[in-house]
Protein backbone atom coordinates (compact mmCIF):
# COMPACT_ATOMS: atom_id res chain seq x y z
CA UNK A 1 5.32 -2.35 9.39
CA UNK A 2 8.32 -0.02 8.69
CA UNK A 3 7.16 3.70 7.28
CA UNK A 4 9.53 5.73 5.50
CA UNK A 5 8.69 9.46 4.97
CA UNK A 6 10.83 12.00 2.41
CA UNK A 7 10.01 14.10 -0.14
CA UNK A 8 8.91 13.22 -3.24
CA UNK A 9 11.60 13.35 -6.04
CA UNK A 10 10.13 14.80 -9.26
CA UNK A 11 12.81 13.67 -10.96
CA UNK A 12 11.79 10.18 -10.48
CA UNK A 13 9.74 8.00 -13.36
CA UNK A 14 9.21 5.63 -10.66
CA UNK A 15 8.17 7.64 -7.79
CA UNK A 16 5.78 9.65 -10.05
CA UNK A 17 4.00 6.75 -11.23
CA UNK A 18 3.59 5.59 -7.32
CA UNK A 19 2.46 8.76 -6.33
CA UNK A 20 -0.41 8.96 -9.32
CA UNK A 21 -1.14 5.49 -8.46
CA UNK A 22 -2.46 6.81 -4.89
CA UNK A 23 -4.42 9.40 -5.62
CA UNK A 24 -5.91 7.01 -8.54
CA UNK A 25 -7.00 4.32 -5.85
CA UNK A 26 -8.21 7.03 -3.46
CA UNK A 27 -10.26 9.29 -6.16
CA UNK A 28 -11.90 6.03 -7.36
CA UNK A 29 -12.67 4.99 -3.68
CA UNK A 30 -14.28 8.24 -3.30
CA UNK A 31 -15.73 9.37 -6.95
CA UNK A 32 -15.95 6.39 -8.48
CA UNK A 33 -13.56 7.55 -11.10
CA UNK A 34 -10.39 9.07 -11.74
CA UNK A 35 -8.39 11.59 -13.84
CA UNK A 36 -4.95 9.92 -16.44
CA UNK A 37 -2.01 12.50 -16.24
CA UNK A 38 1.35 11.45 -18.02
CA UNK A 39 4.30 11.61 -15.96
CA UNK A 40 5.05 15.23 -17.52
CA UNK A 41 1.69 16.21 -17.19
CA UNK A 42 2.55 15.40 -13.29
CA UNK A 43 5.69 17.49 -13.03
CA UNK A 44 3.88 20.53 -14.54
CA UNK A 45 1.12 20.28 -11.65
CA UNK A 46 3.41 19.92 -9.10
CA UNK A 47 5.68 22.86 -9.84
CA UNK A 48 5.95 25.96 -8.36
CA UNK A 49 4.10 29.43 -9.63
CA UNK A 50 4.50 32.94 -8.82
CA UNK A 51 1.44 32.85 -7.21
CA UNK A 52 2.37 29.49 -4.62
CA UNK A 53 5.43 27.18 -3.71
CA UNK A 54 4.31 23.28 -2.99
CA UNK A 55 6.31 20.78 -1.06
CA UNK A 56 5.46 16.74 -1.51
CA UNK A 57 6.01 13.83 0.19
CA UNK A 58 5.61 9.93 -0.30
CA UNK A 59 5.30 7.10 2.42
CA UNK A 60 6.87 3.76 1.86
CA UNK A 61 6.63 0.82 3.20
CA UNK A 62 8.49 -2.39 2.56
CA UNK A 63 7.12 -5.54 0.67
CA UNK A 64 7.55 -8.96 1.64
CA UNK A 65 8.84 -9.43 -1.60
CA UNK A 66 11.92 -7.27 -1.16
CA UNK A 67 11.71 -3.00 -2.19
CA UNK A 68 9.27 -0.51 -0.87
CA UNK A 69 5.77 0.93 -2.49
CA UNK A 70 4.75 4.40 -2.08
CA UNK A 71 1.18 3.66 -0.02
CA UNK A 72 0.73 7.57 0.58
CA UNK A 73 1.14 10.86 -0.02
CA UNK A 74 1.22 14.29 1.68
CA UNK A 75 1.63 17.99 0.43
CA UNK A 76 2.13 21.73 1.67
CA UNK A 77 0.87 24.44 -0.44
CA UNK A 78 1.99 27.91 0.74
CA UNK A 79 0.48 31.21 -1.07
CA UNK A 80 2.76 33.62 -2.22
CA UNK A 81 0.72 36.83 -3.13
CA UNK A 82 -2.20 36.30 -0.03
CA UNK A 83 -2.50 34.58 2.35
CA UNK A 84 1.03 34.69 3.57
CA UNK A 85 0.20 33.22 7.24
CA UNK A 86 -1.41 30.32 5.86
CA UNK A 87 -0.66 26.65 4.48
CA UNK A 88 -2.83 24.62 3.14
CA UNK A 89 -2.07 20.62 4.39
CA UNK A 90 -3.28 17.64 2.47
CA UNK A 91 -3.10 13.57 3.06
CA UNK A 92 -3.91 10.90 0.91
CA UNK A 93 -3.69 7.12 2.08
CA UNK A 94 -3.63 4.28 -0.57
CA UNK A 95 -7.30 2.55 0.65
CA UNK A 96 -5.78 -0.75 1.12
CA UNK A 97 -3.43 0.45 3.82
CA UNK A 98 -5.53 3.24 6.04
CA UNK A 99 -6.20 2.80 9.79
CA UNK A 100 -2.20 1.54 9.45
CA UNK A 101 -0.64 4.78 11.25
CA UNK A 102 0.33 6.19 7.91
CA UNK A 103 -1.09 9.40 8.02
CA UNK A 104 -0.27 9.77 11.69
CA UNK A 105 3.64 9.53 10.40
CA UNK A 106 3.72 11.38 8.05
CA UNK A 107 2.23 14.02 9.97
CA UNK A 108 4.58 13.61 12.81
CA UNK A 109 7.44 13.32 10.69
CA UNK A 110 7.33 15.56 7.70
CA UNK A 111 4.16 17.90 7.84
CA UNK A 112 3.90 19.24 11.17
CA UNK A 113 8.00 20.09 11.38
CA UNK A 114 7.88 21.46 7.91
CA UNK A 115 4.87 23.60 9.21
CA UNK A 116 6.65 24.69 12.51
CA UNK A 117 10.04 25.43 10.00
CA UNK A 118 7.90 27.90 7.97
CA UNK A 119 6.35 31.13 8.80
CA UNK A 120 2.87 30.32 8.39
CA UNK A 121 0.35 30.29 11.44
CA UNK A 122 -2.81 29.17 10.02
CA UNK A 123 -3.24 25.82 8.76
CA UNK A 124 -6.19 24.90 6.44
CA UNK A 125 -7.06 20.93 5.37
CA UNK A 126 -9.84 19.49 4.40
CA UNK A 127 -11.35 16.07 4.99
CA UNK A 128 -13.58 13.62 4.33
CA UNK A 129 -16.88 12.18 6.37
CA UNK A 130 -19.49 10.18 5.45
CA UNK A 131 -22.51 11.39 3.93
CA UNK A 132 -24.75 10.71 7.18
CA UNK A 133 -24.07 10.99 11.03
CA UNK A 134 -22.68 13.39 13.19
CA UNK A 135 -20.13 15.96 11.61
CA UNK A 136 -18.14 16.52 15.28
CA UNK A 137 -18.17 12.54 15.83
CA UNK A 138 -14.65 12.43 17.52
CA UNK A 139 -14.70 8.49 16.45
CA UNK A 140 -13.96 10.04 12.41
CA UNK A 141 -10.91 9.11 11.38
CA UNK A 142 -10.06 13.13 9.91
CA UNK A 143 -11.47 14.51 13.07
CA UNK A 144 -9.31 13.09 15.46
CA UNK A 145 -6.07 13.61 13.01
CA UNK A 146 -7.18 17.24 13.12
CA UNK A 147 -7.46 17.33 17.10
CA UNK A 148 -3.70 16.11 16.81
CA UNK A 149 -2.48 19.05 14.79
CA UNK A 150 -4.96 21.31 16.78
CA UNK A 151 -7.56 22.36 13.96
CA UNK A 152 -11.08 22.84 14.35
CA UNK A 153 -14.02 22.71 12.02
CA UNK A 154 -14.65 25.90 10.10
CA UNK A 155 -17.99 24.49 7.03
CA UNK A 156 -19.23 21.65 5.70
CA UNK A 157 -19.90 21.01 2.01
CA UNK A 158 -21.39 17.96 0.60
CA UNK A 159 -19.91 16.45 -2.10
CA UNK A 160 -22.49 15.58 -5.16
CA UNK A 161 -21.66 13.41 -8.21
CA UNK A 162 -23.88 13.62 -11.62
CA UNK A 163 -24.19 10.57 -13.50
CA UNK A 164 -23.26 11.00 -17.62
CA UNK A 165 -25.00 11.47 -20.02
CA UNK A 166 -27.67 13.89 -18.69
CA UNK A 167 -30.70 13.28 -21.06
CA UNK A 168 -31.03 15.70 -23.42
CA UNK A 169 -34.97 15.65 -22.33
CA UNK A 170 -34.00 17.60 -19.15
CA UNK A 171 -30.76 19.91 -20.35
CA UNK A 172 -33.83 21.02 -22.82
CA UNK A 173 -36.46 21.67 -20.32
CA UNK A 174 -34.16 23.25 -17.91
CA UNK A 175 -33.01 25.51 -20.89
CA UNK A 176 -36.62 26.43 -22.24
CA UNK A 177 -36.78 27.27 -18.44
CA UNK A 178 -34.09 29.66 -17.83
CA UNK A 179 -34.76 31.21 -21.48
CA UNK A 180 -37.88 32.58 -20.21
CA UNK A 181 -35.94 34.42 -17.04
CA UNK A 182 -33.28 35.78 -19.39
CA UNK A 183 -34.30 38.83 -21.04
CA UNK A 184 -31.77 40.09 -23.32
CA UNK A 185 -28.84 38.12 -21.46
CA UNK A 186 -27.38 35.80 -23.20
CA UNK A 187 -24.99 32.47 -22.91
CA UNK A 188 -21.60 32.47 -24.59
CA UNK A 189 -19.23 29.24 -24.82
CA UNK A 190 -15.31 29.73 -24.26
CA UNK A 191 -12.51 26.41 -24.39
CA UNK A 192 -9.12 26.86 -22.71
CA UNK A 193 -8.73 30.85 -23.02
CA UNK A 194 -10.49 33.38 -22.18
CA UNK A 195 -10.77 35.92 -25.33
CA UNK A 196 -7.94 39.27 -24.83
CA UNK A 197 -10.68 41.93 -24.77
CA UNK A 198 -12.24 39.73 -21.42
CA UNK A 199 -9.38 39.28 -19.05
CA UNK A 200 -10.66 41.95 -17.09
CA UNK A 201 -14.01 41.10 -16.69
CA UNK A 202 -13.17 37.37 -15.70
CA UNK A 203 -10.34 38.04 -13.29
CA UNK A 204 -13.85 40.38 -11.28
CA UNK A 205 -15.53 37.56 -11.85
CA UNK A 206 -13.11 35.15 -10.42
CA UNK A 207 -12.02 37.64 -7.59
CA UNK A 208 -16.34 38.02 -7.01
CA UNK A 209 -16.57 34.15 -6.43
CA UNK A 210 -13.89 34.26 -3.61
CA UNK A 211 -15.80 36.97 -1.79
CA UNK A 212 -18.92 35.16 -2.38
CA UNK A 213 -18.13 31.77 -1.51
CA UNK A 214 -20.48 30.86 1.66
CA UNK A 215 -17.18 29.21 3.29
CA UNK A 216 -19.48 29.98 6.87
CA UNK A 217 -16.24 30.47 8.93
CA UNK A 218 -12.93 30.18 6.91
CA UNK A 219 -10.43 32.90 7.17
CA UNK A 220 -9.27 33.71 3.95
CA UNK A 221 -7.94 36.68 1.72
CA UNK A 222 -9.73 36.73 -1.90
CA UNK A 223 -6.93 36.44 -4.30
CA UNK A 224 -6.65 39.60 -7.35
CA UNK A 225 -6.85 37.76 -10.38
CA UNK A 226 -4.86 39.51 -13.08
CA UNK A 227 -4.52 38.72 -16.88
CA UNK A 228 -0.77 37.79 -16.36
CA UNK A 229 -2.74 35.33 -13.44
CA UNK A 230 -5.32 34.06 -15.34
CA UNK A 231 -2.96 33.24 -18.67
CA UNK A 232 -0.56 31.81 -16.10
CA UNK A 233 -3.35 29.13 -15.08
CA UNK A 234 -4.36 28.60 -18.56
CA UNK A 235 -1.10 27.73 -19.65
CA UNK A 236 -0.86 25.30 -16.64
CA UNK A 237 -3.64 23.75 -17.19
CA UNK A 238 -2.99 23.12 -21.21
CA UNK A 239 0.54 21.60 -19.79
CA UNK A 240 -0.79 19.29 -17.14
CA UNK A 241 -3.33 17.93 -20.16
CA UNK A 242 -6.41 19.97 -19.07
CA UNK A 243 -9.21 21.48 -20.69
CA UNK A 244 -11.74 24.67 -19.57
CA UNK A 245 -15.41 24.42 -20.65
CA UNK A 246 -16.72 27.79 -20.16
CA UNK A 247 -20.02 29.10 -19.96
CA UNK A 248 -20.49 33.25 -19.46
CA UNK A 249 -23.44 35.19 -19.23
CA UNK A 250 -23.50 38.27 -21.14
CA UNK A 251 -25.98 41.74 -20.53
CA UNK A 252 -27.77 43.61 -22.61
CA UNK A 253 -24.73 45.86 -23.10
CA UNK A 254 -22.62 43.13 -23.85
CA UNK A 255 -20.63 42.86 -20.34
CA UNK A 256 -19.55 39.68 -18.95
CA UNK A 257 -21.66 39.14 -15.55
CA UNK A 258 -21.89 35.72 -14.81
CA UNK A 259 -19.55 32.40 -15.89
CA UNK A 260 -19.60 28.76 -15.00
CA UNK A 261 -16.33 26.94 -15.65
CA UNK A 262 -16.15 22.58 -15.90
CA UNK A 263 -12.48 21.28 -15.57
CA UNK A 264 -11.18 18.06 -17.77
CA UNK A 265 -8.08 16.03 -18.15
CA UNK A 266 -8.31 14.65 -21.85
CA UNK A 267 -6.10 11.58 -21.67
CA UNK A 268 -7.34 8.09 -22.16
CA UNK A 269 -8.68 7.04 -19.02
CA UNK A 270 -10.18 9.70 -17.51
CA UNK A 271 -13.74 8.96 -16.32
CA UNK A 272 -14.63 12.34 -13.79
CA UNK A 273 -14.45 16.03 -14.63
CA UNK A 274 -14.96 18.55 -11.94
CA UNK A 275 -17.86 21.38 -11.65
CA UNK A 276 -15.99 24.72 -11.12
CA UNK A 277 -16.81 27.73 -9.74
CA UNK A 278 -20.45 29.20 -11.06
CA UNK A 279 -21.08 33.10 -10.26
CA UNK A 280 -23.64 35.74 -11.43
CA UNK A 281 -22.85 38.95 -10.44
CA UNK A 282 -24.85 40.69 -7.52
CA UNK A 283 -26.31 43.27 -9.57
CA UNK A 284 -27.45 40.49 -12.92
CA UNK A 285 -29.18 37.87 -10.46
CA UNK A 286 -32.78 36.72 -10.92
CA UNK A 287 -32.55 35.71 -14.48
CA UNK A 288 -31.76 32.49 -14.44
CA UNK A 289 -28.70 32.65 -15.58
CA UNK A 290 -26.71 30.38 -13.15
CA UNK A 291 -29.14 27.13 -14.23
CA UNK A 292 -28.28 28.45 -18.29
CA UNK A 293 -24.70 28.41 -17.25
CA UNK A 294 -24.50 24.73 -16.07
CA UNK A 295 -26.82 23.58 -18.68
CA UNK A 296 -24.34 25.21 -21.08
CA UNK A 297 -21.77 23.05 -20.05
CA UNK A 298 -22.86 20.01 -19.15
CA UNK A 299 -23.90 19.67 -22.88
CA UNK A 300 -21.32 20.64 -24.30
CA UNK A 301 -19.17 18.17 -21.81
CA UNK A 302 -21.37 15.11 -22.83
CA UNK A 303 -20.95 15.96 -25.95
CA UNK A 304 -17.04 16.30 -26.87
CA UNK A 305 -15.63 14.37 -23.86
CA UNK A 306 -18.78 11.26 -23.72
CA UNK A 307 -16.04 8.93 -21.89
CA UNK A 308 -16.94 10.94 -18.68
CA UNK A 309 -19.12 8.98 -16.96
CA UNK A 310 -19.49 11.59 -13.77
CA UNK A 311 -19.31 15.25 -12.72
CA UNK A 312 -17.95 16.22 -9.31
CA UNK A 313 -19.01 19.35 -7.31
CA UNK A 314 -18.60 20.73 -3.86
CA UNK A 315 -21.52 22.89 -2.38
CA UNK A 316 -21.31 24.13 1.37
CA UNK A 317 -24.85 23.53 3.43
CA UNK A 318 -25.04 27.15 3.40
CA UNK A 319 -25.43 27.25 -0.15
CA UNK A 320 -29.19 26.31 -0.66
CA UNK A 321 -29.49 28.26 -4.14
CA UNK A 322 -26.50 26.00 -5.68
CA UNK A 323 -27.75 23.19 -4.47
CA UNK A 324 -31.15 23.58 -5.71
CA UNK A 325 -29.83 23.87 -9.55
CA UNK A 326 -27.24 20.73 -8.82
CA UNK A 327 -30.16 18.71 -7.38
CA UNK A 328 -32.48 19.59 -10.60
CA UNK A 329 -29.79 18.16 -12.70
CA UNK A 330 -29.76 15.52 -10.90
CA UNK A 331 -26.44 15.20 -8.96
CA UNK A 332 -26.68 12.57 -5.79
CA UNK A 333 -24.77 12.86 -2.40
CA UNK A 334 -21.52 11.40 -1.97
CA UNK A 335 -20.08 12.55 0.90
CA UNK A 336 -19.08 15.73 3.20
CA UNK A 337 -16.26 17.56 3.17
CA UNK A 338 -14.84 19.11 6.26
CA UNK A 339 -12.83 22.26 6.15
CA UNK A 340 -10.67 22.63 8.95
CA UNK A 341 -8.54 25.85 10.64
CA UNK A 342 -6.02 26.28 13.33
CA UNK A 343 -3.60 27.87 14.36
CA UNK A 344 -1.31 24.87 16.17
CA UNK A 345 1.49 25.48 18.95
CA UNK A 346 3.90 23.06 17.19
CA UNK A 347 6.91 25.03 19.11
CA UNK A 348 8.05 21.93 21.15
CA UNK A 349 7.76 19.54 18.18
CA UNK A 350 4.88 17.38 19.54
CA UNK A 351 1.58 16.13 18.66
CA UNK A 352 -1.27 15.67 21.11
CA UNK A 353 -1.73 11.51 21.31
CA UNK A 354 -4.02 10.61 19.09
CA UNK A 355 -4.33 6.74 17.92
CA UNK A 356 -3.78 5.45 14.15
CA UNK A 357 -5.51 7.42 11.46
CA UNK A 358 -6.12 7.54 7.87
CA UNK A 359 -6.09 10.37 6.02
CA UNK A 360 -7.03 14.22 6.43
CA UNK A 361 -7.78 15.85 2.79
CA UNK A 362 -6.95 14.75 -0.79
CA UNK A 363 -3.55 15.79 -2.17
């Protein structure tokens, strides 16, 4: 079988279309569902920001029938404002063609030179494992693609999907629950924008989760999340066909301590959303106010968008409070979630031998 490896051309209808037809096939492999962007929506996600440069690249292989089909995809996402050593790597594999060698080449061909051509040092991916078994199994297909590039494992999370609808029966119990914790906080609901007056708040509350994350051994700089940053993302997301469901927590004296966000592409089609970061702050804990938050909006997610059929979160293992809530609404295991570190050598252009693999981290 004949791989070709370039970048992707954004330019291209056709390419685009390939490209979204990969990550559809994988996401449904691994969700169950899958997200509809138009081709535009596409272009806007894979642009450039202030804040991070991306580079994109498609494997091809030939058809019997004459031509070539795009049967996987790669990208390099380098920070621009922190983080400056790192780059974050991702691989996606069409299902019907893994254990083929295609994520070996386009490793060999197209990541690991672009990586040794930049001047980032630390290289972050994440990939997927089954949901039982041995994390450090060097048999897993990501684990011994990672021991090519010369990364190491850094946390687990477990991946958890939540059925839809939840049953109004337990959003209500779970409610009458966390009511009786709350005091005189209370829950707010925000779509798309957060209001003028709040920009501050969120952008702690954002910068809060980063430091908070239990990421066990990931090196990473907490990004500063300024208004002109948070519009920025907003506006993004509105132009790659997105919506924000919002849940905050407000005190007594009407600060914004806590906020739960759940993230939704609106066109035709789309059957997952994705849970979001949830934080309360330090100081506002131990009122049940994380539980209110998710209740908030998984209701109000069943209720405008009820063509989701599924929610999608990531909790590390170190995260037993999280997990507790997800489990109470009743989210099942999926799968894990490696996240992998290094700093790789990559000075005389080679890769340590490593068989045929499939894929290391979604695009």
């Amino acid at each position: 079988m004949h791989i070709t490896i370039r970048p992707l051309d954004l330019s291209s209808d056709a390419e685009l279309e390939q490209y979204g037809a990969v990550s559809t096939a994988s996401d449904d492999a691994s969700y169950g569902g899958h997200e509809e962007r138009t081709l535009d929506q596409m272009r806007t996600l894979y642009r450039d920001t202030p804040y991070w440069r991306q580079q994109r690249y498609i494997a091809l292989v030939e058809q019997m029938a004459g031509g070539s089909s795009v049967v996987g995809t790669a990208s390099l996402l380098f920070p621009l404002t922190e983080n400056l050593e790192t780059v974050h790597l991702g691989i996606t594999t069409h299902p019907a063609f893994r254990g083929q060698g295609i994520a070996t080449a386009m490793l060999e061909q197209a990541l690991a030179p672009a990586i040794h051509g930049s001047d980032r040092t630390l290289v972050t991916a994440w990939g997927e494992i089954p949901a039982h078994g041995e994390v450090d199994d060097p048999a897993l297909p990501v684990n011994r693609l990672a021991a090519r590039l010369g990364l190491s494992r850094r946390n687990v999370s477990v991946c958890r999907l939540l059925p839809l609808p939840i049953e109004d029966s337990l959003l209500d119990a779970l409610e009458e629950e966390s009511r009786q914790k709350r005091g005189g906080y209370r829950i707010e609901l925000w779509e798309d924008q957060v209001p003028q007056e709040h920009l501050g708040a969120y952008g702690q509350l954002l910068r809060q989760m980063a430091l908070d994350e239990p990421d066990e051994d990931v090196e990473e700089e907490p990004a500063e999340y300024t208004p002109e940053r948070i519009r920025l993302m907003e506006q993004r997301r509105r132009e790659s066909g997105g919506r924000a469901l919002t849940a905050v927590a407000v005190a007594p004296d009407g600060s914004i301590v806590g906020n739960s966000e759940v993230h939704v592409q609106t066109a035709p089609g789309t059957t997952i959303a994705w849970q979001e970061n949830t934080l309360v702050m330090p100081e506002h804990r131990g009122h049940g106010l994380g539980l209110a938050l998710k209740v908030a909006t998984h209701r109000l997610l069943s209720s405008e968008l009820p063509e989701v059929r599924s929610l999608v979160t990531f909790n590390s293992h170190v995260n037993p409070w999280m997990i507790g809530i997800n489990e109470r609404l009743g989210y099942r295991i999926a799968f894990r979630e490696i996240a992998l570190q290094g700093r790789p050598d990559l000075s005389d252009g080679l890769l340590a031998r490593v068989p045929h693999e499939t894929a290391i981290g979604p695009t």
